[in-house]
Protein backbone atom coordinates (compact mmCIF):
# COMPACT_ATOMS: atom_id res chain seq x y z
CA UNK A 1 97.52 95.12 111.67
CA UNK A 2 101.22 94.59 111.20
CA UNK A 3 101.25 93.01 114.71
CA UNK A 4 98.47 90.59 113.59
CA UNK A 5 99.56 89.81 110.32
CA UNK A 6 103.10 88.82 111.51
CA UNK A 7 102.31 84.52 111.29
CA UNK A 8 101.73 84.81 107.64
CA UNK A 9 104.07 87.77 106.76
CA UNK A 10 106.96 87.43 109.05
CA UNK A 11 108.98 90.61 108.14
CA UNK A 12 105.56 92.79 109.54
CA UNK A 13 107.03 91.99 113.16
CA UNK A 14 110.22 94.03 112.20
CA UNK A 15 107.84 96.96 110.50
CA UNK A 16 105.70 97.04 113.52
CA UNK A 17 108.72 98.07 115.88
CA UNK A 18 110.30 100.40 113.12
CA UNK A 19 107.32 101.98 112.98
CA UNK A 20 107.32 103.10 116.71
CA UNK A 21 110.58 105.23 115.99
CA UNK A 22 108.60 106.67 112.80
CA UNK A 23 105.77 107.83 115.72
CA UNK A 24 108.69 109.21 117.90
CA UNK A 25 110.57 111.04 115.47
CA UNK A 26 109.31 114.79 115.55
CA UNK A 27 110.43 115.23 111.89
CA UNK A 28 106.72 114.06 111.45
CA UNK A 29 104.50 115.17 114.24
CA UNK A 30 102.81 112.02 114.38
CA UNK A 31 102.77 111.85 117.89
CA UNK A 32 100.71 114.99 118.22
CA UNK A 33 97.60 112.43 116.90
CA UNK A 34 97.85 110.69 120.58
CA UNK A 35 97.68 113.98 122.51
CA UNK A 36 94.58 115.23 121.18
CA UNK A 37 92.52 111.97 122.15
CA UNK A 38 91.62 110.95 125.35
CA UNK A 39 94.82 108.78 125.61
CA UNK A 40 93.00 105.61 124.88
CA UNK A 41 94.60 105.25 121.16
CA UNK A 42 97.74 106.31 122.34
CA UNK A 43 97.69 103.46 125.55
CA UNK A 44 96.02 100.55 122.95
CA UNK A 45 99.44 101.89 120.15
CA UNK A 46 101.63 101.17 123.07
CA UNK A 47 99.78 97.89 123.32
CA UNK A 48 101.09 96.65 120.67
CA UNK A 49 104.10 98.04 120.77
CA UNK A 50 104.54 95.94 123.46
CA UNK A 51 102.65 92.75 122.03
CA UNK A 52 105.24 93.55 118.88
CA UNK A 53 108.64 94.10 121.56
CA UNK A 54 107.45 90.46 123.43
CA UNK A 55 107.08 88.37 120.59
CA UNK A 56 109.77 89.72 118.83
CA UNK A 57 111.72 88.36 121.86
CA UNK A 58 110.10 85.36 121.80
CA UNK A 59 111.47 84.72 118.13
CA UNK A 60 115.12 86.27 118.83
CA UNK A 61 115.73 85.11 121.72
CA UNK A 62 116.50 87.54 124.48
CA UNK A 63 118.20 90.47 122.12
CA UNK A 64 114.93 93.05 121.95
CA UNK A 65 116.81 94.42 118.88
CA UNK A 66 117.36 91.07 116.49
CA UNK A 67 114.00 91.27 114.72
CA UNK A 68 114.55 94.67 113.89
CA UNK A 69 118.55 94.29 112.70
CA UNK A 70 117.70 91.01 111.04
């Protein structure tokens, strides 16, 4: 949704990266929602993590890390 919505609200781009270091971080045990499945949440998450990482490029040039640090 964040990934989606990133035309019309710009600053969703940077919240849809951030947000993969909120899934990482073990403070929150979010990432124990992928293991359960059958993986196919966790491989369509990374998706878009991806989708999020590429056009964030495409935006900033090639720094992966400007959309988030702008």
């Amino acid at each position: 949704m964040l990934y989606a919505s990133r035309e019309h609200v710009p600053e969703n781009l940077r919240r849809a990266l951030e947000l993969a270091n909120i899934v990482a971080d073990s403070r929150y045990k979010l990432y124990d929602d992928f293991l359960h499945l059958d993986g196919r949440r966790l491989g369509e998450y990374l998706d878009a993590v991806r989708r999020a990482t590429i056009a964030g490029l495409g935006g900033g040039g090639s720094d992966p890390f400007k959309v988030i640090l702008s």
